[in-house]
C-alpha atoms as a PDB file:
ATOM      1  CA  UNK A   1      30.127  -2.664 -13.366  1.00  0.00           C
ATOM      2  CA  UNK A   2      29.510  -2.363  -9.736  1.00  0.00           C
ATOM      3  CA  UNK A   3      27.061   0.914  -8.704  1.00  0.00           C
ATOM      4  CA  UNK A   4      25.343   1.816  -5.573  1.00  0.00           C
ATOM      5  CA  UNK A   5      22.474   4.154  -6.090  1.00  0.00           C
ATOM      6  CA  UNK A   6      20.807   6.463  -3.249  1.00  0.00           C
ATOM      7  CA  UNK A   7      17.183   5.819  -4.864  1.00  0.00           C
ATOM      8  CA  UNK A   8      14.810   7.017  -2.025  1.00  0.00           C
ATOM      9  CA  UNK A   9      15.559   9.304   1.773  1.00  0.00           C
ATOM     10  CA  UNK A  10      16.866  11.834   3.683  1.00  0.00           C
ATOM     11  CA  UNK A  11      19.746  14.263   1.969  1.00  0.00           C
ATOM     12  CA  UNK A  12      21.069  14.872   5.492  1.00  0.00           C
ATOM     13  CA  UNK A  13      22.462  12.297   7.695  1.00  0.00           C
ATOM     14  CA  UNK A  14      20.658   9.178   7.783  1.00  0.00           C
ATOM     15  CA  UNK A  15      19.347   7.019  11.118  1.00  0.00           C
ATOM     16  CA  UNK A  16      19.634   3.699   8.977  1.00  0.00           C
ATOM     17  CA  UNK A  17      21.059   2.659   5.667  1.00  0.00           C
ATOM     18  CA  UNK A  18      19.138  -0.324   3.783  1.00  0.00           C
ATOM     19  CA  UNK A  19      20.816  -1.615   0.955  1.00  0.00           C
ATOM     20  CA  UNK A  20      19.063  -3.942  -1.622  1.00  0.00           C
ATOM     21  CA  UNK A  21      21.229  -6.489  -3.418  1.00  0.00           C
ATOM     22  CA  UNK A  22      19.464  -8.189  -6.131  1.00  0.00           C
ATOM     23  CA  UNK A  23      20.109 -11.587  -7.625  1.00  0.00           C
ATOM     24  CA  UNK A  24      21.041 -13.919 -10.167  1.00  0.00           C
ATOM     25  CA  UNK A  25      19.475 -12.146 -13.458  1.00  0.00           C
ATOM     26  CA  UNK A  26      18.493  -9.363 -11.220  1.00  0.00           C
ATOM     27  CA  UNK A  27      17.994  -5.410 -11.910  1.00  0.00           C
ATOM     28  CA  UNK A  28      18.909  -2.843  -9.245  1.00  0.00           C
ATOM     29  CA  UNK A  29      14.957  -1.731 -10.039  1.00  0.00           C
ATOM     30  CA  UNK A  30      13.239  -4.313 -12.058  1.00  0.00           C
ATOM     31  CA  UNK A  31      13.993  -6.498  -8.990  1.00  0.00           C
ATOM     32  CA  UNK A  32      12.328  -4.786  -6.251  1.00  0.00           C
ATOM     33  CA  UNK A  33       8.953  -3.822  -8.239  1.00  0.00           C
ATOM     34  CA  UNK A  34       6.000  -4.891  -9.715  1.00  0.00           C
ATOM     35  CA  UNK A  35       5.820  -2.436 -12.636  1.00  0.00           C
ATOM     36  CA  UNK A  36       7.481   1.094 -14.223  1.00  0.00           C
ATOM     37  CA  UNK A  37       6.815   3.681 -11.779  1.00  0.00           C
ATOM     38  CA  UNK A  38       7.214   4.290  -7.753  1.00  0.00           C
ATOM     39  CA  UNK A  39       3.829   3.101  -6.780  1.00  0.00           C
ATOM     40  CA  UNK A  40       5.439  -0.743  -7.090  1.00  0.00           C
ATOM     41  CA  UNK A  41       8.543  -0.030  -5.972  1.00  0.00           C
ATOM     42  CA  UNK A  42       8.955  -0.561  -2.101  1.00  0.00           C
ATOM     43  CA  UNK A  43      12.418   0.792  -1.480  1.00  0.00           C
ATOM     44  CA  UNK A  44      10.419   4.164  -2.312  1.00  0.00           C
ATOM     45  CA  UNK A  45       7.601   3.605  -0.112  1.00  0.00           C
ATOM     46  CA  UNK A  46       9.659   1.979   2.678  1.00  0.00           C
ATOM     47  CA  UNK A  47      11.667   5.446   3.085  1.00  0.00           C
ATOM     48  CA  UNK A  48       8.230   6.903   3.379  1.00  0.00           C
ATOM     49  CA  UNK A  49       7.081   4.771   5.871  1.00  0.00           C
ATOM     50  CA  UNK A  50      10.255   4.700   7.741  1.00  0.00           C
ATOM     51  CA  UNK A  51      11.623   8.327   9.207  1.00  0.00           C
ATOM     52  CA  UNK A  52      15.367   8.695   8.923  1.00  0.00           C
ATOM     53  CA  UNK A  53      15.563   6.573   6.420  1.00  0.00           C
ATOM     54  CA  UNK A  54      17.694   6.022   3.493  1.00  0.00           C
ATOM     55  CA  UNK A  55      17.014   3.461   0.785  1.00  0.00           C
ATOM     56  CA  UNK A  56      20.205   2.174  -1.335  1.00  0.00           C
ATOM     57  CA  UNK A  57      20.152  -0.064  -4.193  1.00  0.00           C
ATOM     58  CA  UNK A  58      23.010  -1.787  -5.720  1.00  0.00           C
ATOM     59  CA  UNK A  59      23.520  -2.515  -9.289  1.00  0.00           C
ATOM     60  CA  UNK A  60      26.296  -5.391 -10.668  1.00  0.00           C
ATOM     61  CA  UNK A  61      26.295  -7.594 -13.378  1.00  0.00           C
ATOM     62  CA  UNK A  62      24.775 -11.251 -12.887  1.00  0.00           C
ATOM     63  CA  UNK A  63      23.834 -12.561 -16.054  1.00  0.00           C
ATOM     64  CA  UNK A  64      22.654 -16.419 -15.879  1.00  0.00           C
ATOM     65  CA  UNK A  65      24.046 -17.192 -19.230  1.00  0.00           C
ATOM     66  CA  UNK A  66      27.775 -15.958 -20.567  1.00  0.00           C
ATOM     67  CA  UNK A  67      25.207 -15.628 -23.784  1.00  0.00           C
ATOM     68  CA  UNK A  68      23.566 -12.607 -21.974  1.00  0.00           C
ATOM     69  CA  UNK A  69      26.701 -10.890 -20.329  1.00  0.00           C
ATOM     70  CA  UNK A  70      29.623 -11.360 -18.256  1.00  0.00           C
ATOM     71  CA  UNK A  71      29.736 -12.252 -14.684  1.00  0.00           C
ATOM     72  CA  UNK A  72      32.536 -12.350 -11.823  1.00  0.00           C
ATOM     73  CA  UNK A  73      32.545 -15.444  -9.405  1.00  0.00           C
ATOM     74  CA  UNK A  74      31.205 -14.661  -6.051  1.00  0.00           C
ATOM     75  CA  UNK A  75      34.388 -14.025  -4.182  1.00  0.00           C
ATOM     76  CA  UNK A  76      35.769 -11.375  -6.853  1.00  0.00           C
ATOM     77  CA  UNK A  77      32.295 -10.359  -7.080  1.00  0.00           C
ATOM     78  CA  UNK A  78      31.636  -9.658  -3.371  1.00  0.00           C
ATOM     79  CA  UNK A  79      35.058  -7.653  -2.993  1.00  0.00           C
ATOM     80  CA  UNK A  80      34.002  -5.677  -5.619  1.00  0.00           C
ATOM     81  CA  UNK A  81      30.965  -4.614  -4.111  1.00  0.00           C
ATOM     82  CA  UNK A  82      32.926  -3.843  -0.558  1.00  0.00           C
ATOM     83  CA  UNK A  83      35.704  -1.286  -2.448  1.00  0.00           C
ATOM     84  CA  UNK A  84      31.704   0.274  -3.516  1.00  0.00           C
ATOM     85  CA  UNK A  85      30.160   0.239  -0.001  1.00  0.00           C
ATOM     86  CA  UNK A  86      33.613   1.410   1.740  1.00  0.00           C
ATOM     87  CA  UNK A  87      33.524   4.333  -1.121  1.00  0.00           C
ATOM     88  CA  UNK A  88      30.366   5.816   0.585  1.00  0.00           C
ATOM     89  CA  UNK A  89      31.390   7.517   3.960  1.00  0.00           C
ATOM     90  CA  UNK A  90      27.121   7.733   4.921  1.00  0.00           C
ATOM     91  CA  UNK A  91      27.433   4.021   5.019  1.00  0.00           C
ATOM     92  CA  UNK A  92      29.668   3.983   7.908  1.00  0.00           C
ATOM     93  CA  UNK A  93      27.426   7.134   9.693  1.00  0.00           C
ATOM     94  CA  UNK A  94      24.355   4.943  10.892  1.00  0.00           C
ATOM     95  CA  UNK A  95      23.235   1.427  11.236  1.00  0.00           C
ATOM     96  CA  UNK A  96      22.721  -0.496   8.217  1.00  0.00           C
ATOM     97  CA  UNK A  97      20.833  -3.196   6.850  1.00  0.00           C
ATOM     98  CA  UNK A  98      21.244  -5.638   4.035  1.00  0.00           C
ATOM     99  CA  UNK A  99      18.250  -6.652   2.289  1.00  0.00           C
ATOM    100  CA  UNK A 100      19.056  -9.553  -0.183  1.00  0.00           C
ATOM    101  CA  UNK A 101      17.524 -11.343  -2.945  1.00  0.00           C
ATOM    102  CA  UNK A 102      18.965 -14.955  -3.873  1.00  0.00           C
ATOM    103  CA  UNK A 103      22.653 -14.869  -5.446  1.00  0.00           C
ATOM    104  CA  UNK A 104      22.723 -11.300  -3.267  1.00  0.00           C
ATOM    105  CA  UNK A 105      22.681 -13.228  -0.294  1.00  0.00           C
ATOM    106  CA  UNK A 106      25.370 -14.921  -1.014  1.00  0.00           C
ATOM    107  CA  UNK A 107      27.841 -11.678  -1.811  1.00  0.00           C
ATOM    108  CA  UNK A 108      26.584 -10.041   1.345  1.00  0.00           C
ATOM    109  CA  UNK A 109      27.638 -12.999   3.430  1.00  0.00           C
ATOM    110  CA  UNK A 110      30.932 -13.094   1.253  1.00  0.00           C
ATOM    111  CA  UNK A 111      31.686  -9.395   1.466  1.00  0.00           C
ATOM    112  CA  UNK A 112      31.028  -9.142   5.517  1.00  0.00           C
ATOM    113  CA  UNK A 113      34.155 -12.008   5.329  1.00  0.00           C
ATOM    114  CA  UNK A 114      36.340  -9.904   3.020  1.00  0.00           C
ATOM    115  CA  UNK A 115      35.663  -7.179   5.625  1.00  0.00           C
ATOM    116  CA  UNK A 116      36.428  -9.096   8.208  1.00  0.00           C
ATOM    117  CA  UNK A 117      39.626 -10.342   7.429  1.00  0.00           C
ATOM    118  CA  UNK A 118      40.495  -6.885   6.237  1.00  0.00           C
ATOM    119  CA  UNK A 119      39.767  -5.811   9.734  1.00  0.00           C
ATOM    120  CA  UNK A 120      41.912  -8.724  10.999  1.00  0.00           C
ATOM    121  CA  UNK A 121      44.743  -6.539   8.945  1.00  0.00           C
ATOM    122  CA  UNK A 122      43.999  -3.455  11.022  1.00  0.00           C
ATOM    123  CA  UNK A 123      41.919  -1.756   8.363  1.00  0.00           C
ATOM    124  CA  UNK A 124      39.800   1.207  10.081  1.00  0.00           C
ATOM    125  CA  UNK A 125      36.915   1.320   7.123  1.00  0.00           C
ATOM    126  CA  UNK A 126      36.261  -2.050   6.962  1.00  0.00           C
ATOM    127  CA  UNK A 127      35.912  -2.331  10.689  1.00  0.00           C
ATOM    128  CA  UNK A 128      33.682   0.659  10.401  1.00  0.00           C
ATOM    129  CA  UNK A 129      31.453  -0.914   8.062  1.00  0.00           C
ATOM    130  CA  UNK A 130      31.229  -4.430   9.563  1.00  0.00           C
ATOM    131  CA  UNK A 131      30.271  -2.390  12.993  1.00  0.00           C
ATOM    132  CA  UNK A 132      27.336  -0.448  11.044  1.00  0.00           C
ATOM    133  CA  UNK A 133      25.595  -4.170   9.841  1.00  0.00           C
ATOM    134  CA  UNK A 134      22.725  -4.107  12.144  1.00  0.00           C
ATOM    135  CA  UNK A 135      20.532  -6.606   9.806  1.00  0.00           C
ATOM    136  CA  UNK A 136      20.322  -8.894   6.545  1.00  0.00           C
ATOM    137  CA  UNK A 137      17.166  -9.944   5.629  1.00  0.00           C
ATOM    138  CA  UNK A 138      17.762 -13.247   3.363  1.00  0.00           C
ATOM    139  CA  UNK A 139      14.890 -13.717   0.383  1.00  0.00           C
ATOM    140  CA  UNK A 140      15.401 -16.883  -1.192  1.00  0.00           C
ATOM    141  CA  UNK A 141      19.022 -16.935  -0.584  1.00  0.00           C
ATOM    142  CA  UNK A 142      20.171 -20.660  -1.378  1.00  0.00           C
ATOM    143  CA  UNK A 143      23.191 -21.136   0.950  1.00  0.00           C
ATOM    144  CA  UNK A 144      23.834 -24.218  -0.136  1.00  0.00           C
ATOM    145  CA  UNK A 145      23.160 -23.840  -4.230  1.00  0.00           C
ATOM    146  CA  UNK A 146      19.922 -24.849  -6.069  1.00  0.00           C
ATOM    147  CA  UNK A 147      18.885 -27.556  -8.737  1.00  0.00           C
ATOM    148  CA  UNK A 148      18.471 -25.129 -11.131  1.00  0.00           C
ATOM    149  CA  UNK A 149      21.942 -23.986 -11.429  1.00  0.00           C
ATOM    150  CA  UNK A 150      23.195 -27.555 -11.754  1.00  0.00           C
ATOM    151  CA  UNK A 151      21.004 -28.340 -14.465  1.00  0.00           C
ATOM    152  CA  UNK A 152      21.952 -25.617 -16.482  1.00  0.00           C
ATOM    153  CA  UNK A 153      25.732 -26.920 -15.527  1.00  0.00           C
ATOM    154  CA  UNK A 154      24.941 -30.151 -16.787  1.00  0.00           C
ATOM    155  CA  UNK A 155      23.705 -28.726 -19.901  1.00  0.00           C
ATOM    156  CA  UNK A 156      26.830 -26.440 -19.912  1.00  0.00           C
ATOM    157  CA  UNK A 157      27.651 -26.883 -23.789  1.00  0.00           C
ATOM    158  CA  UNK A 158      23.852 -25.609 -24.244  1.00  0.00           C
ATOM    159  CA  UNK A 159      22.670 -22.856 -21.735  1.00  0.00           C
ATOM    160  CA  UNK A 160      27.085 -21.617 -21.526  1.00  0.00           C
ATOM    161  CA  UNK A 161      26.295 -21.015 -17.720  1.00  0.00           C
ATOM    162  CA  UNK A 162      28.166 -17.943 -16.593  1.00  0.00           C
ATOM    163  CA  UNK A 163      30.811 -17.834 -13.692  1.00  0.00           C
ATOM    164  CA  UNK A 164      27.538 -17.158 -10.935  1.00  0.00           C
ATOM    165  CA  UNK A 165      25.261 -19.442 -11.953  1.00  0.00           C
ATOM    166  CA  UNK A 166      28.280 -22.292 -11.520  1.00  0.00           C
ATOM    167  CA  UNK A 167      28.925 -20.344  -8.302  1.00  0.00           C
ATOM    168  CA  UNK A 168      25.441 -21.871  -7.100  1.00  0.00           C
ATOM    169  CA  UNK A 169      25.471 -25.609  -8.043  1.00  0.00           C
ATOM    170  CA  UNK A 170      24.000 -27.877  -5.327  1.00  0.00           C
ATOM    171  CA  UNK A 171      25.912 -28.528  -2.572  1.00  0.00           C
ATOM    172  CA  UNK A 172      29.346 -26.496  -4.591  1.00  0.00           C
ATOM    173  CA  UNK A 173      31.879 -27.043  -1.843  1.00  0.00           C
ATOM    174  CA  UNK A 174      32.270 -23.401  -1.664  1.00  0.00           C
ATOM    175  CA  UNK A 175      29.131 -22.760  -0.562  1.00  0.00           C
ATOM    176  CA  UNK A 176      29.622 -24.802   1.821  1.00  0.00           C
ATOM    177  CA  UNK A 177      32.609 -23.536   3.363  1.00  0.00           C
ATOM    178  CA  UNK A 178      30.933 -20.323   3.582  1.00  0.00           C
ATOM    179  CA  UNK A 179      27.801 -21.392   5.161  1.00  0.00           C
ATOM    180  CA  UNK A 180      29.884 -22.847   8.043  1.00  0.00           C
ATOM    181  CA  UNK A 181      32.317 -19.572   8.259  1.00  0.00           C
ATOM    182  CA  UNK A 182      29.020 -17.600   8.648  1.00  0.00           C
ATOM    183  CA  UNK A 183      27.000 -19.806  11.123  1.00  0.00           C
ATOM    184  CA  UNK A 184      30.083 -19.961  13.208  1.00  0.00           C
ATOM    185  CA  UNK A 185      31.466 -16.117  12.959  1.00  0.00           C
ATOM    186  CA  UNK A 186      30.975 -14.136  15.812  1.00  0.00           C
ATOM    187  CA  UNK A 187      28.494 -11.092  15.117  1.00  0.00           C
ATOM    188  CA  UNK A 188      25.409  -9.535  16.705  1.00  0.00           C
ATOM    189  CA  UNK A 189      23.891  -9.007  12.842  1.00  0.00           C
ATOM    190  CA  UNK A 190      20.065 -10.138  13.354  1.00  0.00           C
ATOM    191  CA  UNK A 191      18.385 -11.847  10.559  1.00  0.00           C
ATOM    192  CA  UNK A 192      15.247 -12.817   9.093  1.00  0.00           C
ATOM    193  CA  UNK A 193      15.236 -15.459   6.287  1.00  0.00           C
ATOM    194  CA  UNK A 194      12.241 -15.796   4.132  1.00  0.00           C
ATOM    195  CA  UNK A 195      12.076 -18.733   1.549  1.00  0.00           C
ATOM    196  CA  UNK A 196       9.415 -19.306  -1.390  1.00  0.00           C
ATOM    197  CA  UNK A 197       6.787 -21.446  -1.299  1.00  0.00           C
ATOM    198  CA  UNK A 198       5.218 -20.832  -4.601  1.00  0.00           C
ATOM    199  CA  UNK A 199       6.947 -22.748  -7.967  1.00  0.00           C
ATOM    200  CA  UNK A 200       7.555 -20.671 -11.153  1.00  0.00           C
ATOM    201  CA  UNK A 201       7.124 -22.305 -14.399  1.00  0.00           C
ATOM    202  CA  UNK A 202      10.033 -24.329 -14.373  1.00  0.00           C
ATOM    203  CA  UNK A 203       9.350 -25.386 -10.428  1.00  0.00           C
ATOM    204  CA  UNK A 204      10.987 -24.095  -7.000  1.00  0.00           C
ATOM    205  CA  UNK A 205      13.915 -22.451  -8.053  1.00  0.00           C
ATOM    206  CA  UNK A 206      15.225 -22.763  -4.057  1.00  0.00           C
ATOM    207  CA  UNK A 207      14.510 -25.099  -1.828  1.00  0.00           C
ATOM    208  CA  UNK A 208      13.060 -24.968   1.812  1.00  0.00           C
ATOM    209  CA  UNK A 209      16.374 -26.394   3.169  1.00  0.00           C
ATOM    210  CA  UNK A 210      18.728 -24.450   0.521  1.00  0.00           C
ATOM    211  CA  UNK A 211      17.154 -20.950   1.424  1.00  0.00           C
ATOM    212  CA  UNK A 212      17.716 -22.265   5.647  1.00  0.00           C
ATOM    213  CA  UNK A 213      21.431 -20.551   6.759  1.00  0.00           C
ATOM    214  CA  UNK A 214      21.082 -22.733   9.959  1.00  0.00           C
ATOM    215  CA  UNK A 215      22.150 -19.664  12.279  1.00  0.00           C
ATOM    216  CA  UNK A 216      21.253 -20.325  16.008  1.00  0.00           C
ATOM    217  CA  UNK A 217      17.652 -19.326  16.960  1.00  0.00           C
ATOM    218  CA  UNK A 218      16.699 -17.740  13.113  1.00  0.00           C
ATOM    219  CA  UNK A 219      13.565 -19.639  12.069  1.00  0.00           C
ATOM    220  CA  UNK A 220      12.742 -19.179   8.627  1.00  0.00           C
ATOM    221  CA  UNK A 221       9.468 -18.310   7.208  1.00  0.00           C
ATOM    222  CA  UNK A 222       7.556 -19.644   3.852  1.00  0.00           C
ATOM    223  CA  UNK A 223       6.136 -16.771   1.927  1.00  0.00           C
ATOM    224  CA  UNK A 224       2.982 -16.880  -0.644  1.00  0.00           C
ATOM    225  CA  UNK A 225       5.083 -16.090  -3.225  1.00  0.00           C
ATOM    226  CA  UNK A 226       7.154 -17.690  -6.050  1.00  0.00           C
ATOM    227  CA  UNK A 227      11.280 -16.733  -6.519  1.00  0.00           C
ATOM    228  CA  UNK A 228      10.386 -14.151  -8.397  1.00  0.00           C
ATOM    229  CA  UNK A 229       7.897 -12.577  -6.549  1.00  0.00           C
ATOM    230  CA  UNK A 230       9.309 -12.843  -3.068  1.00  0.00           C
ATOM    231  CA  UNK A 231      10.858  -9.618  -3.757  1.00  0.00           C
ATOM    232  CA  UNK A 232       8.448  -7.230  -5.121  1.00  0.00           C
ATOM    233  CA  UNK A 233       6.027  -5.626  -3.434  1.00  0.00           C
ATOM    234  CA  UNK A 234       2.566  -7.138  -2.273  1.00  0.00           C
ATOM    235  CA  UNK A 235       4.661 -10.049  -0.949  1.00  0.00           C
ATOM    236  CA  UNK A 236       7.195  -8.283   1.258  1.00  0.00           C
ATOM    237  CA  UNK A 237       5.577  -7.322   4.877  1.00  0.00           C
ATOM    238  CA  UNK A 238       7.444  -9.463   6.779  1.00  0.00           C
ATOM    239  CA  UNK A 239      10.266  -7.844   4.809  1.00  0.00           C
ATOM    240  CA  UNK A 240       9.351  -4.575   5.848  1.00  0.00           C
ATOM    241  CA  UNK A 241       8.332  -5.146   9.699  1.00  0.00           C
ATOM    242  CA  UNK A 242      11.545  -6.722  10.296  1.00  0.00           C
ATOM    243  CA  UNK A 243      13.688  -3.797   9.060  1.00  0.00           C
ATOM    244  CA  UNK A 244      11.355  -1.879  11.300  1.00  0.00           C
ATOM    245  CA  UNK A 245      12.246  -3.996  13.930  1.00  0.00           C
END
């Protein structure tokens, strides 16, 4: 089940949207803090910080394993999520920003094309939206798949890798196709792309050049921090200073 949650800002008409889209395994909380409570969790303390601001988190279902839930592949997934986003009018009120962990990177970047060639069809809402996209901050997004997923495809009879993990096999020719449809689709959507530099226990879960969407004059940046901990707070200033900028 696809949800967007209000979790942190202004009850009256925002100045800017951010929406955070967790990952693979991801929680539309867990993700995004350190520990129970607000004091960890940044989407909180970023409406704080920021006036005007109003802090969205989405929740969907991304288990690694079909063992531990279902899953949808990325392109049912990411139309999903754009009926939820075009079912908030405040979305389409002020700019917006996208802040993504891993998998969510790739749904953002396949929802803004669902949008787009709705808006090729003349619909007004998607249009709207795709107008409102100011920013999408990439953490850890591998654009063109990781290691990990294909080992746990090559153990498929074992691990009974769900429909997303598949989704982000090395070099999957769908993830390649929509790396090249984004690099080359005409927007003004500024990024910043942040990749890990730290290894969990099982190693760098995405590589330097995986977590690079080659977009023209984007240079990403290594961050102290492992693929789990790229997201959660203590790690996340460059995060935060460029949805201030």
């Amino acid at each position: 089940m696809t949800q967007l949650i209000k979790v942190a800002g202004w009850e009256g008409a925002a100045r800017l949207n951010v929406v955070f889209v967790h990952g693979l395994g991801g929680h539309p909380y867990d993700t995004w803090r350190r520990a129970r409570g607000a004091e960890t969790f940044w989407p909180d303390w970023l409406a704080r910080d920021i006036a005007g601001l109003s802090a969205w988190t989405l929740a969907y279902d991304a288990p690694p394993s079909n063992w531990l839930g279902t899953a949808m592949p990325i392109q049912d997934r990411a139309r999903n999520v754009l009926e939820s986003l075009l079912g908030v009018r405040k979305l389409r009120d002020a700019p917006l920003v996208f802040i993504c962990h891993s998998l969510g990177g790739l749904i953002v970047k396949q929802l803004l094309r669902a949008a787009d060639a709705r808006r090729a069809y003349g619909d007004a809402e998607a249009a709207d939206l795709i107008a409102c996209v100011k920013g999408i901050v990439f953490l850890a997004t591998p654009h063109t798949g990781s290691a990990h997923a294909t080992l746990l495809e090559t153990l498929r009879l074992i691990a009974w890798p769900s429909p997303s993990t598949l989704d982000l096999v090395k070099n999957d020719a769908n993830l390649r196709e929509l790396n090249v449809w984004y690099r080359n689709w005409p927007s003004s959507i500024q990024h910043k792309v942040f990749y890990e530099k730290r290894s969990t226990s099982v190693g760098v879960i995405v590589a330097d050049d995986s977590a690079d969407p080659g977009l023209l004059r984007v240079e990403p940046i290594g961050i102290d921090a492992d693929h789990i901990e790229i997201c959660k707070h203590g790690g996340q200033s460059a995060a935060k200073q460029a949805v201030q900028g």
